[in-house]
PDB file of N, CA and C in Angstrom:
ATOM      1  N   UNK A   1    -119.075   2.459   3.007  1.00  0.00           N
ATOM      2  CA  UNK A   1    -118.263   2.709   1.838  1.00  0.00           C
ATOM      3  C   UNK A   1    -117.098   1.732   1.830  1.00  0.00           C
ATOM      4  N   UNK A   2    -116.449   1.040   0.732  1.00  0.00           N
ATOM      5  CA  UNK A   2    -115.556   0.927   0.478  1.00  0.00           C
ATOM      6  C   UNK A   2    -114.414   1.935   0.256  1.00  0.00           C
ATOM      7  N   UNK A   3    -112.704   1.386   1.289  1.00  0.00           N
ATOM      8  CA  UNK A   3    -111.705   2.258   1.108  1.00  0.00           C
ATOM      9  C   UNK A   3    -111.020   1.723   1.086  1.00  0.00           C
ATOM     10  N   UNK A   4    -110.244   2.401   0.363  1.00  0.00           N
ATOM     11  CA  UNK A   4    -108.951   1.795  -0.328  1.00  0.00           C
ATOM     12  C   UNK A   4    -107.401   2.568  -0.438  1.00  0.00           C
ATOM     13  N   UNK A   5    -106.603   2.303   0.254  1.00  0.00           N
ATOM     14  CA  UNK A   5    -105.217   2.748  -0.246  1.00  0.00           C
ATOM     15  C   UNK A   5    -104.224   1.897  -0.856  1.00  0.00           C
ATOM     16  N   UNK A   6    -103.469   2.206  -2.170  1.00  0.00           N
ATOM     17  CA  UNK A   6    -102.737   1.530  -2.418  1.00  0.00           C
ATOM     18  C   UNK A   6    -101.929   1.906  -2.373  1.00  0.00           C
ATOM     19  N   UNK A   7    -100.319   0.935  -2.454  1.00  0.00           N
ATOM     20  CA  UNK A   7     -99.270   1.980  -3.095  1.00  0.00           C
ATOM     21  C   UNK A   7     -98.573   1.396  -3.769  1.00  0.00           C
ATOM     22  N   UNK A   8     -98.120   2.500  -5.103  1.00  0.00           N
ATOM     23  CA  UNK A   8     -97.925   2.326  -6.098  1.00  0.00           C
ATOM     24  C   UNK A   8     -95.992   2.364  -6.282  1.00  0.00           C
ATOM     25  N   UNK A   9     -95.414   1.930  -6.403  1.00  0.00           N
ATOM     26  CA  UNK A   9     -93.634   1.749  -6.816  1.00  0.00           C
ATOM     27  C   UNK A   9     -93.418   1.933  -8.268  1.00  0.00           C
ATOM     28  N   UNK A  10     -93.158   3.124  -8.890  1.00  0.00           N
ATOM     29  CA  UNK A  10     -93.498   2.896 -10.448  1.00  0.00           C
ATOM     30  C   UNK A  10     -91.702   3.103 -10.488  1.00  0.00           C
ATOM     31  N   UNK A  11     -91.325   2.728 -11.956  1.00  0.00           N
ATOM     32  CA  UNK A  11     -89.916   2.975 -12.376  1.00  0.00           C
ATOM     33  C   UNK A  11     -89.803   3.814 -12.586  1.00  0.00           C
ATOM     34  N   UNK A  12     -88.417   3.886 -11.512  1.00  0.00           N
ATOM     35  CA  UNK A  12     -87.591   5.339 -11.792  1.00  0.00           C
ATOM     36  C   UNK A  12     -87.792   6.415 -13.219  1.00  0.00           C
ATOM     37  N   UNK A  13     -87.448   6.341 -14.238  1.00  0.00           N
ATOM     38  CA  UNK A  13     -87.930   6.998 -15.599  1.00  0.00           C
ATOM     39  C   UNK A  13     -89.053   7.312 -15.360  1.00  0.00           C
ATOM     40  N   UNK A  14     -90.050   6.443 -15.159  1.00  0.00           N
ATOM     41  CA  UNK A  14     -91.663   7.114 -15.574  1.00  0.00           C
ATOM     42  C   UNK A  14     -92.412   7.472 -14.255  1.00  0.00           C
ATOM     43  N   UNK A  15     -91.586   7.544 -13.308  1.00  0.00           N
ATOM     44  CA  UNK A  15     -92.011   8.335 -12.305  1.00  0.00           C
ATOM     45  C   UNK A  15     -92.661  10.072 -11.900  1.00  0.00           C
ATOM     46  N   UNK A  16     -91.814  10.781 -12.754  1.00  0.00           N
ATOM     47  CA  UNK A  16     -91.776  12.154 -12.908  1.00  0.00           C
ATOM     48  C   UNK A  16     -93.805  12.061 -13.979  1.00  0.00           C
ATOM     49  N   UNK A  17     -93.714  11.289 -14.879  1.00  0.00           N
ATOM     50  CA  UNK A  17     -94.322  11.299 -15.567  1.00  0.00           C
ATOM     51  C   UNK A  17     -95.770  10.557 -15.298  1.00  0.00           C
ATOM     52  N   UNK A  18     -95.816   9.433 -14.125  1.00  0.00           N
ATOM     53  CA  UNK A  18     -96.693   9.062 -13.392  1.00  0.00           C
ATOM     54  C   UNK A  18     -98.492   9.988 -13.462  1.00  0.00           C
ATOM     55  N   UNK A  19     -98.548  10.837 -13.202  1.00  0.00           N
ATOM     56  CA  UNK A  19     -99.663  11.442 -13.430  1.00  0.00           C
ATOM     57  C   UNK A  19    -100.267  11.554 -14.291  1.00  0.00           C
ATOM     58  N   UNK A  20     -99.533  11.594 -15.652  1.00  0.00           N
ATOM     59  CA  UNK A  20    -100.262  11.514 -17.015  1.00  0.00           C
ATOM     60  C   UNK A  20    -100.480  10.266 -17.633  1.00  0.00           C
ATOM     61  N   UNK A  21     -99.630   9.226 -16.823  1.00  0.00           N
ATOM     62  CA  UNK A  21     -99.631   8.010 -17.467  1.00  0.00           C
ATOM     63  C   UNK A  21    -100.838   7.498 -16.932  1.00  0.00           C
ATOM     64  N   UNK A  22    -101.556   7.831 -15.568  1.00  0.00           N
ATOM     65  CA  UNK A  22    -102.258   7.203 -14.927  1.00  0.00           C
ATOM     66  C   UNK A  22    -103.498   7.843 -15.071  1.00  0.00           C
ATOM     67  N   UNK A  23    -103.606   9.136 -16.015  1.00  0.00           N
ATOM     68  CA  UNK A  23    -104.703  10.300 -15.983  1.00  0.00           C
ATOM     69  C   UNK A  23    -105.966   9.360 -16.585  1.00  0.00           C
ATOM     70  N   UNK A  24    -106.037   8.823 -17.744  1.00  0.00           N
ATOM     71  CA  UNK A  24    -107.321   8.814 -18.651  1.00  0.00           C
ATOM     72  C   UNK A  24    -107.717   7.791 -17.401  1.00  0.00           C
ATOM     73  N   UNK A  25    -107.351   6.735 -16.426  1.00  0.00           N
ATOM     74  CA  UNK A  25    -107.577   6.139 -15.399  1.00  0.00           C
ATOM     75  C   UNK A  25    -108.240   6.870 -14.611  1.00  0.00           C
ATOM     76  N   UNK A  26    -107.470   7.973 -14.183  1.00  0.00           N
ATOM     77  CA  UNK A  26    -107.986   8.528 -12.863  1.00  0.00           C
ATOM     78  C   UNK A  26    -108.953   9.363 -13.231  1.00  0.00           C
ATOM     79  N   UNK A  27    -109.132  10.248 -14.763  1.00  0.00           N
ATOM     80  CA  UNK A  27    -110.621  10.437 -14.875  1.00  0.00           C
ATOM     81  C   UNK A  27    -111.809   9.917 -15.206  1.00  0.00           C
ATOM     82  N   UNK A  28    -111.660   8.720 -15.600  1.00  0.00           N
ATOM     83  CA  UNK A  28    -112.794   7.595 -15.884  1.00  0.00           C
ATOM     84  C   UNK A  28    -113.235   6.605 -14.876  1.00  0.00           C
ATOM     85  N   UNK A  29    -112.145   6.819 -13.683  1.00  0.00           N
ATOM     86  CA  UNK A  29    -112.676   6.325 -12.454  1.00  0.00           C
ATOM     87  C   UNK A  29    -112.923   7.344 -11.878  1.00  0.00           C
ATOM     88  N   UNK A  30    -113.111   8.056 -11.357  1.00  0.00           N
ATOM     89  CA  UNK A  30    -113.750   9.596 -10.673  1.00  0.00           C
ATOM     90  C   UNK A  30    -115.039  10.053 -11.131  1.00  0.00           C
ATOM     91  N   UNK A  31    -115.356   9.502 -12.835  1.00  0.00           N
ATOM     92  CA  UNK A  31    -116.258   9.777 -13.563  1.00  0.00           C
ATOM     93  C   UNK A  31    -117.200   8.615 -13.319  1.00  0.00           C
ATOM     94  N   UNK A  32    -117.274   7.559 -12.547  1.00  0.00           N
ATOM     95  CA  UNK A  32    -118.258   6.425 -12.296  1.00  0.00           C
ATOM     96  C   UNK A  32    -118.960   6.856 -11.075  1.00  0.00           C
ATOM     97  N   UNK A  33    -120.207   6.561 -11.397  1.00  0.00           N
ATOM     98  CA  UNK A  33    -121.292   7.129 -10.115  1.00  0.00           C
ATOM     99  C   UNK A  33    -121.082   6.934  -8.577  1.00  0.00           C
ATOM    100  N   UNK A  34    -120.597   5.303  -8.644  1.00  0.00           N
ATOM    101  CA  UNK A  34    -120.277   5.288  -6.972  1.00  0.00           C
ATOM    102  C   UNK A  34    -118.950   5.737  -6.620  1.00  0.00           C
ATOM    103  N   UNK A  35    -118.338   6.226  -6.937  1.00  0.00           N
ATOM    104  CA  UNK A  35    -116.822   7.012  -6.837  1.00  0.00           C
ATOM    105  C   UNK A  35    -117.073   7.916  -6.125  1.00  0.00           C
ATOM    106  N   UNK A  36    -116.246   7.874  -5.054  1.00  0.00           N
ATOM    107  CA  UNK A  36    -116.528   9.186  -3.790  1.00  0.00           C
ATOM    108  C   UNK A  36    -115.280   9.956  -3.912  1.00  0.00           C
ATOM    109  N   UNK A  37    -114.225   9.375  -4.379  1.00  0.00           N
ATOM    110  CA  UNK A  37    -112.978  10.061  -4.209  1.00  0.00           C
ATOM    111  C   UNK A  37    -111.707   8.998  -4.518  1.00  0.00           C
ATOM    112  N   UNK A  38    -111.124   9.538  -4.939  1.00  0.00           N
ATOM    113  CA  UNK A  38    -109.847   8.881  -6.065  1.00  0.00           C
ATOM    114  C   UNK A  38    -108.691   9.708  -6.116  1.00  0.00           C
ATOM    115  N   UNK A  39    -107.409   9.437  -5.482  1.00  0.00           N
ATOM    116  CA  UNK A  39    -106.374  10.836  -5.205  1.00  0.00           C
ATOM    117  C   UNK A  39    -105.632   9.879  -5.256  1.00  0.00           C
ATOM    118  N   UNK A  40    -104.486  11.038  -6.017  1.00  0.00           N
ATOM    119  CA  UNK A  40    -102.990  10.542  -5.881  1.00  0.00           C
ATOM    120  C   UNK A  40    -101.913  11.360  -5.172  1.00  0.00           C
ATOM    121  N   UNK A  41    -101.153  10.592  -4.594  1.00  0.00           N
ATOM    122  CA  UNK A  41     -99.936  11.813  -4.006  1.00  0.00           C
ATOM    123  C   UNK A  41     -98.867  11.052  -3.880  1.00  0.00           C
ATOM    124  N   UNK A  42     -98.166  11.965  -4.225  1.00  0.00           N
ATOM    125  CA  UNK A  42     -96.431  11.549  -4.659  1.00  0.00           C
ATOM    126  C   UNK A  42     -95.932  11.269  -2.631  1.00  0.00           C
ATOM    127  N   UNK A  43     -94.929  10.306  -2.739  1.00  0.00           N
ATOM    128  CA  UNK A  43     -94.345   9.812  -1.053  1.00  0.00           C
ATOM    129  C   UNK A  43     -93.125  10.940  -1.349  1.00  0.00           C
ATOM    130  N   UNK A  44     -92.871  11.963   0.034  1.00  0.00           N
ATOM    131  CA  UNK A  44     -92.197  12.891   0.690  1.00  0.00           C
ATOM    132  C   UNK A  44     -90.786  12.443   0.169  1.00  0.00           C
ATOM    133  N   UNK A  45     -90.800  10.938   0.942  1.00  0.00           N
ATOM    134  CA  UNK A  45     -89.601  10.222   0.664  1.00  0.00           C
ATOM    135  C   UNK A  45     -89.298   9.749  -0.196  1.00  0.00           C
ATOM    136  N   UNK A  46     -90.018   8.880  -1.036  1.00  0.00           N
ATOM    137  CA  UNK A  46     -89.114   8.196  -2.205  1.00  0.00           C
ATOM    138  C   UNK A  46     -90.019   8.536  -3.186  1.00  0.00           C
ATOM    139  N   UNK A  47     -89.588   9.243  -4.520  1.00  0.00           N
ATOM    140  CA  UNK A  47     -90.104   9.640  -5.478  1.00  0.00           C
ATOM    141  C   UNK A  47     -90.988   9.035  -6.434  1.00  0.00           C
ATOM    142  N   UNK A  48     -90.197   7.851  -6.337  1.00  0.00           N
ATOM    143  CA  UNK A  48     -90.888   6.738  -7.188  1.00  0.00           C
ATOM    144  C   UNK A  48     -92.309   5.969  -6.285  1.00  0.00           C
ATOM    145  N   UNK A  49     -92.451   6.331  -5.535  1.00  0.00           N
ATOM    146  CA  UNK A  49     -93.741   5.831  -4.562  1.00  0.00           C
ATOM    147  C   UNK A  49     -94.974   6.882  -4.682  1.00  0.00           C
ATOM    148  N   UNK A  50     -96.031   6.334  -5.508  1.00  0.00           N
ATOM    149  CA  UNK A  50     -97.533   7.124  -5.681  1.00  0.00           C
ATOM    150  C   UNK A  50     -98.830   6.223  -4.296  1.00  0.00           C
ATOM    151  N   UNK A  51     -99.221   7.068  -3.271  1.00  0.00           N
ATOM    152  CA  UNK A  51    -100.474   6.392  -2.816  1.00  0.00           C
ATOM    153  C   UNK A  51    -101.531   7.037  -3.208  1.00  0.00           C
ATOM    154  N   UNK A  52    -102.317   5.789  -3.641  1.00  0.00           N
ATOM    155  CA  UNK A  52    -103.792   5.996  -4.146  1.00  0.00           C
ATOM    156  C   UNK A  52    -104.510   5.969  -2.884  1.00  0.00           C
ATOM    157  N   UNK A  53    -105.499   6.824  -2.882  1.00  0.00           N
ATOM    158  CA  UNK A  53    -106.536   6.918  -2.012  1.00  0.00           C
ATOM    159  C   UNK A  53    -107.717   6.852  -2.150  1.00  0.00           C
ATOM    160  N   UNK A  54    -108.868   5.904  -2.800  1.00  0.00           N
ATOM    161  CA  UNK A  54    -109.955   5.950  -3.181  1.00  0.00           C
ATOM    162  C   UNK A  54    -111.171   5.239  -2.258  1.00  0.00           C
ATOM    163  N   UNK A  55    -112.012   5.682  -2.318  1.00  0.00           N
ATOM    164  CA  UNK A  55    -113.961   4.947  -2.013  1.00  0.00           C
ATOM    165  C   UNK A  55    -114.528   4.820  -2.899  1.00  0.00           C
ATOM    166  N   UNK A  56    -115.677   3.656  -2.665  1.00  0.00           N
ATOM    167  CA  UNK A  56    -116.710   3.812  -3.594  1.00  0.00           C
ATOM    168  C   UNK A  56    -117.617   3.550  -2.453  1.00  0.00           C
ATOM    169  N   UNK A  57    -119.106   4.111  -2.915  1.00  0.00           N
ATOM    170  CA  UNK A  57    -120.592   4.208  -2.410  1.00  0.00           C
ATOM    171  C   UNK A  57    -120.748   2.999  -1.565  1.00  0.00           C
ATOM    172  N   UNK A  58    -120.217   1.809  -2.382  1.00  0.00           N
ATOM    173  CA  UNK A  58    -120.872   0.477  -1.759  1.00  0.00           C
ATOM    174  C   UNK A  58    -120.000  -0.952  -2.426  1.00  0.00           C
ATOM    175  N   UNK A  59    -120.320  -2.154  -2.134  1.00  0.00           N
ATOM    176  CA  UNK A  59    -119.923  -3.192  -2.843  1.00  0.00           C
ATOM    177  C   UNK A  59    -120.069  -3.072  -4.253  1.00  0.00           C
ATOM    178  N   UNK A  60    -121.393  -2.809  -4.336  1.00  0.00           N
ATOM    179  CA  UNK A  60    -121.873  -2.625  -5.816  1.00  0.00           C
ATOM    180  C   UNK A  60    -120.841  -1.922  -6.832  1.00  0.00           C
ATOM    181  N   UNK A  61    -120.657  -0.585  -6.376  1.00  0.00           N
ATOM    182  CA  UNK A  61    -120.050  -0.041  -7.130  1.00  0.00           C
ATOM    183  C   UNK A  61    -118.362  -0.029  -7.048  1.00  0.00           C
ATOM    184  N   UNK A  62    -117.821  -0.490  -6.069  1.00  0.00           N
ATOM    185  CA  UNK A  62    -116.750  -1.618  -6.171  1.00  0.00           C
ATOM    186  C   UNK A  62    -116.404  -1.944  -7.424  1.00  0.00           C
ATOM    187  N   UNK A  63    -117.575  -2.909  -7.075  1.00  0.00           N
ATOM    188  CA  UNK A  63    -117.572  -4.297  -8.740  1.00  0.00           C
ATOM    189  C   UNK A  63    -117.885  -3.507  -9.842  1.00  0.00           C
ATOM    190  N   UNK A  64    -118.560  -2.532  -9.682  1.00  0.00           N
ATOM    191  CA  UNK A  64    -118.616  -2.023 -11.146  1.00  0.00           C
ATOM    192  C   UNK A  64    -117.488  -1.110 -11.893  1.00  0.00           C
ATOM    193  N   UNK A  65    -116.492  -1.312 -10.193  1.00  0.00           N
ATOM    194  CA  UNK A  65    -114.950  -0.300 -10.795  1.00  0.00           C
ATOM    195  C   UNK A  65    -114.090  -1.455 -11.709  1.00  0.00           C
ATOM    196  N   UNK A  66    -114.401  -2.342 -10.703  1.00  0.00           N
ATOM    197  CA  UNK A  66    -113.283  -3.448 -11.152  1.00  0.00           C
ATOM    198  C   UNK A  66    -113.961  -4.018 -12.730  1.00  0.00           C
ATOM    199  N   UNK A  67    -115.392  -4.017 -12.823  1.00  0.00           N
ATOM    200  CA  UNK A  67    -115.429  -4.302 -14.132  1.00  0.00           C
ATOM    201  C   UNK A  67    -115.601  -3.432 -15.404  1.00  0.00           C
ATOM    202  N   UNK A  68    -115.305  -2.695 -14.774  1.00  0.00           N
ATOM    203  CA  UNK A  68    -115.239  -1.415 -15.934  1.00  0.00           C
ATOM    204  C   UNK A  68    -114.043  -1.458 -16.833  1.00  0.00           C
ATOM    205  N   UNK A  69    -114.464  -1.180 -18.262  1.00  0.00           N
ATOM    206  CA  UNK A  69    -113.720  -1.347 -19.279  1.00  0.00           C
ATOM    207  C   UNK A  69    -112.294  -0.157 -19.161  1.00  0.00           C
ATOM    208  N   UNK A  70    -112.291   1.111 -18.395  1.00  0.00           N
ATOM    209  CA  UNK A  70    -111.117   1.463 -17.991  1.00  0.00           C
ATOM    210  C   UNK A  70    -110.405   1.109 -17.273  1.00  0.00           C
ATOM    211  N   UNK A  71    -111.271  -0.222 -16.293  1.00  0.00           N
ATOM    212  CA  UNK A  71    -109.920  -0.825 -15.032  1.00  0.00           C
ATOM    213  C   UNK A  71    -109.439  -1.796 -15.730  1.00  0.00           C
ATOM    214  N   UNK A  72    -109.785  -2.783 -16.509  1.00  0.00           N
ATOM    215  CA  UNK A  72    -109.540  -4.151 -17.495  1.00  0.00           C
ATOM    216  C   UNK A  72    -108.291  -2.643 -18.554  1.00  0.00           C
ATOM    217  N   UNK A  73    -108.154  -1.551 -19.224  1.00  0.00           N
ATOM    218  CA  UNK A  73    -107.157  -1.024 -20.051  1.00  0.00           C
ATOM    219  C   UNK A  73    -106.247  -0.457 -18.760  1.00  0.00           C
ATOM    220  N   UNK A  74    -106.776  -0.558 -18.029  1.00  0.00           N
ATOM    221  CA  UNK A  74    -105.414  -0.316 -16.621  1.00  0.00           C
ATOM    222  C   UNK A  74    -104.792  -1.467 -16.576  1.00  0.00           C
ATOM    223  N   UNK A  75    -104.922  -2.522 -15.995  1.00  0.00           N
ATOM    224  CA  UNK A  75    -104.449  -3.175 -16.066  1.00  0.00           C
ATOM    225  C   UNK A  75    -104.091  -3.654 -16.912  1.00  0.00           C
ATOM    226  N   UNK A  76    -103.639  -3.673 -18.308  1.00  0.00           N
ATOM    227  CA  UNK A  76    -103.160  -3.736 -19.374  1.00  0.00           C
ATOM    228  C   UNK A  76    -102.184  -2.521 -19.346  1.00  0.00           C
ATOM    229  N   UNK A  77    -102.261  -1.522 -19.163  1.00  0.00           N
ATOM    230  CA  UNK A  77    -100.917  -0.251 -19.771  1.00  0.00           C
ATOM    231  C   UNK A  77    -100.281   0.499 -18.220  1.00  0.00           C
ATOM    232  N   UNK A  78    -100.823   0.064 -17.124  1.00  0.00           N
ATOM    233  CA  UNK A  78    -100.297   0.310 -16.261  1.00  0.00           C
ATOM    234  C   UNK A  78     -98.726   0.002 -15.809  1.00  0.00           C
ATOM    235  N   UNK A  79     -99.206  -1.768 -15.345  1.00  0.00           N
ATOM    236  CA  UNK A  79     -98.235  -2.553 -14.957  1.00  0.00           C
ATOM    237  C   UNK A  79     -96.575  -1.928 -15.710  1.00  0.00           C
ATOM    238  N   UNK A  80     -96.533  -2.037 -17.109  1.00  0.00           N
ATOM    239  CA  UNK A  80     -95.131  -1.679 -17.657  1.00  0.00           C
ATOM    240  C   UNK A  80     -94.576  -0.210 -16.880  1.00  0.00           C
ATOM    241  N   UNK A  81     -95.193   0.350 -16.444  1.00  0.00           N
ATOM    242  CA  UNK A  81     -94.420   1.769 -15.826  1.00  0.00           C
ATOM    243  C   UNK A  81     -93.916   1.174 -14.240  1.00  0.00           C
ATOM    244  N   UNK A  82     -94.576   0.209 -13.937  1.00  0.00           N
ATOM    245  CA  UNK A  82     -94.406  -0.661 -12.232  1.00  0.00           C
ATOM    246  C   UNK A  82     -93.138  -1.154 -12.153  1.00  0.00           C
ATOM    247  N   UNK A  83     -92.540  -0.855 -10.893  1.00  0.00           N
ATOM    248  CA  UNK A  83     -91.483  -1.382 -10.374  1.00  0.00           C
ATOM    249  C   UNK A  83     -91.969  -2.713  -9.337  1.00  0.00           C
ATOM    250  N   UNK A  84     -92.804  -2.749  -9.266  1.00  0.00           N
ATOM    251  CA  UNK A  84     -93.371  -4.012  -8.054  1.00  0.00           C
ATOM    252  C   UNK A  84     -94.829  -4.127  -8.621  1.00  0.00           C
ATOM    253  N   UNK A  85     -95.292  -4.975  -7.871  1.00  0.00           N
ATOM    254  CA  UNK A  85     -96.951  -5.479  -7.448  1.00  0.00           C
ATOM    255  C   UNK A  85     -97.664  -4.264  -6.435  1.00  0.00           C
ATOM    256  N   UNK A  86     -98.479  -3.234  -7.154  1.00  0.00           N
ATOM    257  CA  UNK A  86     -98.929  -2.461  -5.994  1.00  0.00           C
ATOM    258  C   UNK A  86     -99.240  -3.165  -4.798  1.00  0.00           C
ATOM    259  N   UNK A  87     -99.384  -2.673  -3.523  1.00  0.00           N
ATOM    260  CA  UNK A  87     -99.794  -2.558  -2.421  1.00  0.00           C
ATOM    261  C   UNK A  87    -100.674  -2.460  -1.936  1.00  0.00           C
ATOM    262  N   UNK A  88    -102.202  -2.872  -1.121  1.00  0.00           N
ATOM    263  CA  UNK A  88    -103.281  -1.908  -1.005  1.00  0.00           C
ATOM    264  C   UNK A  88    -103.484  -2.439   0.490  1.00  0.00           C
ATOM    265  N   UNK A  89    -104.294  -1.698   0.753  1.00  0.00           N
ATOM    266  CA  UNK A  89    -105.289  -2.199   2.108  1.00  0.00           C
ATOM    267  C   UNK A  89    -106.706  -1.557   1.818  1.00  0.00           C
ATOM    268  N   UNK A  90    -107.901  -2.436   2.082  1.00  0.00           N
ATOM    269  CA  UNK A  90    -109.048  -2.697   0.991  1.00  0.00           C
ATOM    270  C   UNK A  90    -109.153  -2.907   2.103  1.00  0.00           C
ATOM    271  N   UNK A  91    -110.726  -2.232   2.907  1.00  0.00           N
ATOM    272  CA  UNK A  91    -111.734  -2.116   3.879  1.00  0.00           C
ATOM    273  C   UNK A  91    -113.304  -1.674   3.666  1.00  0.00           C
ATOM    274  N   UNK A  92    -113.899  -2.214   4.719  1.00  0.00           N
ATOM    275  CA  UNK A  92    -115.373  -1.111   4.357  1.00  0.00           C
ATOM    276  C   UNK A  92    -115.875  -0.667   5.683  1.00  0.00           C
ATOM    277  N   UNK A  93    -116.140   0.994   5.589  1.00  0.00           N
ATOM    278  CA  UNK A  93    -116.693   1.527   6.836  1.00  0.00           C
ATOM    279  C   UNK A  93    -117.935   1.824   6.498  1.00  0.00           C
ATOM    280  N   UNK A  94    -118.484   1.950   7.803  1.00  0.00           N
ATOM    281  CA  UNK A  94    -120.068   2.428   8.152  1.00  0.00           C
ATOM    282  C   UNK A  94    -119.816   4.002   8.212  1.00  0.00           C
ATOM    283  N   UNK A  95    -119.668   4.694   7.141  1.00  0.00           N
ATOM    284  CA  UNK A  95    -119.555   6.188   6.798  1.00  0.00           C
ATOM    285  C   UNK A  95    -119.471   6.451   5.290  1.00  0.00           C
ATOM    286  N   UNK A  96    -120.042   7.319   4.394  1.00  0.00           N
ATOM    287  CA  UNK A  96    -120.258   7.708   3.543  1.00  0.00           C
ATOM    288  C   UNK A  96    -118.874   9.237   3.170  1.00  0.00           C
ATOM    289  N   UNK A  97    -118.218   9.512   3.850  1.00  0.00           N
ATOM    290  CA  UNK A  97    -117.596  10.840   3.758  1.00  0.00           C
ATOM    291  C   UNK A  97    -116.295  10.668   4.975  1.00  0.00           C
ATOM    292  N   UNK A  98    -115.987  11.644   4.665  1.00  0.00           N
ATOM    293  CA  UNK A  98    -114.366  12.214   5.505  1.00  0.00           C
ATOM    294  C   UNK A  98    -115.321  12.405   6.917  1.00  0.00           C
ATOM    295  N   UNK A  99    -114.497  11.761   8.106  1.00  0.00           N
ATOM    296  CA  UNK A  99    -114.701  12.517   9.109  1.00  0.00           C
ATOM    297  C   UNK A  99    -113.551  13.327   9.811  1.00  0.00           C
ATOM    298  N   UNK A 100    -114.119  14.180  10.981  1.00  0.00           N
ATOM    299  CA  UNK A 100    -113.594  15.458  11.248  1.00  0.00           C
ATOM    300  C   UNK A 100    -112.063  15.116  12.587  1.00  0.00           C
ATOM    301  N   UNK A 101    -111.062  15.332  11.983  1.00  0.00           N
ATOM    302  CA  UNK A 101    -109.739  14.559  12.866  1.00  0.00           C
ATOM    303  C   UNK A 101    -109.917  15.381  14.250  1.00  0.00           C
ATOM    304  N   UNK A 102    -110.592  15.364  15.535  1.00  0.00           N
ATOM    305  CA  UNK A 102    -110.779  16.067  16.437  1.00  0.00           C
ATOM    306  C   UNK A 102    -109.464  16.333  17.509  1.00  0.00           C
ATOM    307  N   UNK A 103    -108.676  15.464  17.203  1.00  0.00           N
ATOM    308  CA  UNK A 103    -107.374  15.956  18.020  1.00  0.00           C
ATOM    309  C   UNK A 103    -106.727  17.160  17.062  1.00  0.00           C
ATOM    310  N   UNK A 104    -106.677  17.836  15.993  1.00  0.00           N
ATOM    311  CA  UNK A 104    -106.191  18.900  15.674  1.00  0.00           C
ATOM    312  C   UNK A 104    -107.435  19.809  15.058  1.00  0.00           C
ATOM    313  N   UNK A 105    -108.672  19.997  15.912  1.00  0.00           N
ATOM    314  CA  UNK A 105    -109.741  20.538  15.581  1.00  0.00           C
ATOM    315  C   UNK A 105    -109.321  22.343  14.833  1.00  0.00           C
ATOM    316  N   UNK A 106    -109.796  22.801  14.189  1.00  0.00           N
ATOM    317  CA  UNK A 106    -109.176  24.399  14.114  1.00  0.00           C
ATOM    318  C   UNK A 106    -110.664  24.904  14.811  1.00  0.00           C
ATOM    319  N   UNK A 107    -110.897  25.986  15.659  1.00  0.00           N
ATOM    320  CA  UNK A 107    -111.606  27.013  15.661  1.00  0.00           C
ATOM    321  C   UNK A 107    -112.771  27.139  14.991  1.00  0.00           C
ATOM    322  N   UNK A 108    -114.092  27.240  14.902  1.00  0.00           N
ATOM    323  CA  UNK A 108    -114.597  28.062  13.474  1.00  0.00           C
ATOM    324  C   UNK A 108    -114.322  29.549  13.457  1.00  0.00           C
ATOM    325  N   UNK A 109    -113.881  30.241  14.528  1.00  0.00           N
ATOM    326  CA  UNK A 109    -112.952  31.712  14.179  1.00  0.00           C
ATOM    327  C   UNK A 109    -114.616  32.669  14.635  1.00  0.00           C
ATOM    328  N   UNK A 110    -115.323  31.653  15.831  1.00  0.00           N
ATOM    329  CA  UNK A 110    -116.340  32.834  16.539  1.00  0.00           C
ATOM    330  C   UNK A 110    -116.343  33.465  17.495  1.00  0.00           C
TER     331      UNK A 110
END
């Protein structure tokens, strides 16, 4: 899979508002077949800081994020809410899914 975190610095003002600005995005990428997962979460610390957390299936469907007619209107209506140049770190693992963090394992409670 391809993974991806970015992070996002949006302006102060449209920070609070960040989620809706970024919505018809984040459901039309979630809504593409190789899309494994696509999350946003606000930073503890500085308000104005969103990290994206997304995969896709494969290279393939990668390229078919980046050429998709909702990432080309992202990048068009995004940028103006940006305080900087997002951030990312862009990898690919030999795993399809979340694996299990075994240093804070819970119980299954048998």
């Amino acid at each position: 899979m391809i993974f991806i975190t970015a992070k996002f610095r949006v302006r102060p003002e449209d920070a609070d508002r960040w989620p809706q600005i970024a919505a018809d995005f984040t459901e039309a990428t979630r809504a593409e077949p190789g899309c494994l997962w696509f999350d946003w979460s606000r930073s503890l610390d500085d308000p104005t800081e969103y990290v994206l957390v997304e995969a896709f299936r494969d290279d393939d469907a990668g390229a078919a994020h980046v050429r998709s007619a909702h990432f080309r209107e992202a990048q068009r209506t995004l940028p103006p809410h940006l305080a900087e140049t997002p951030r990312i770190v862009n990898t690919t693992l030999p795993q399809q899914d979340w694996s299990r963090l075994g240093e804070m394992a819970v119980p299954d409670g048998d």
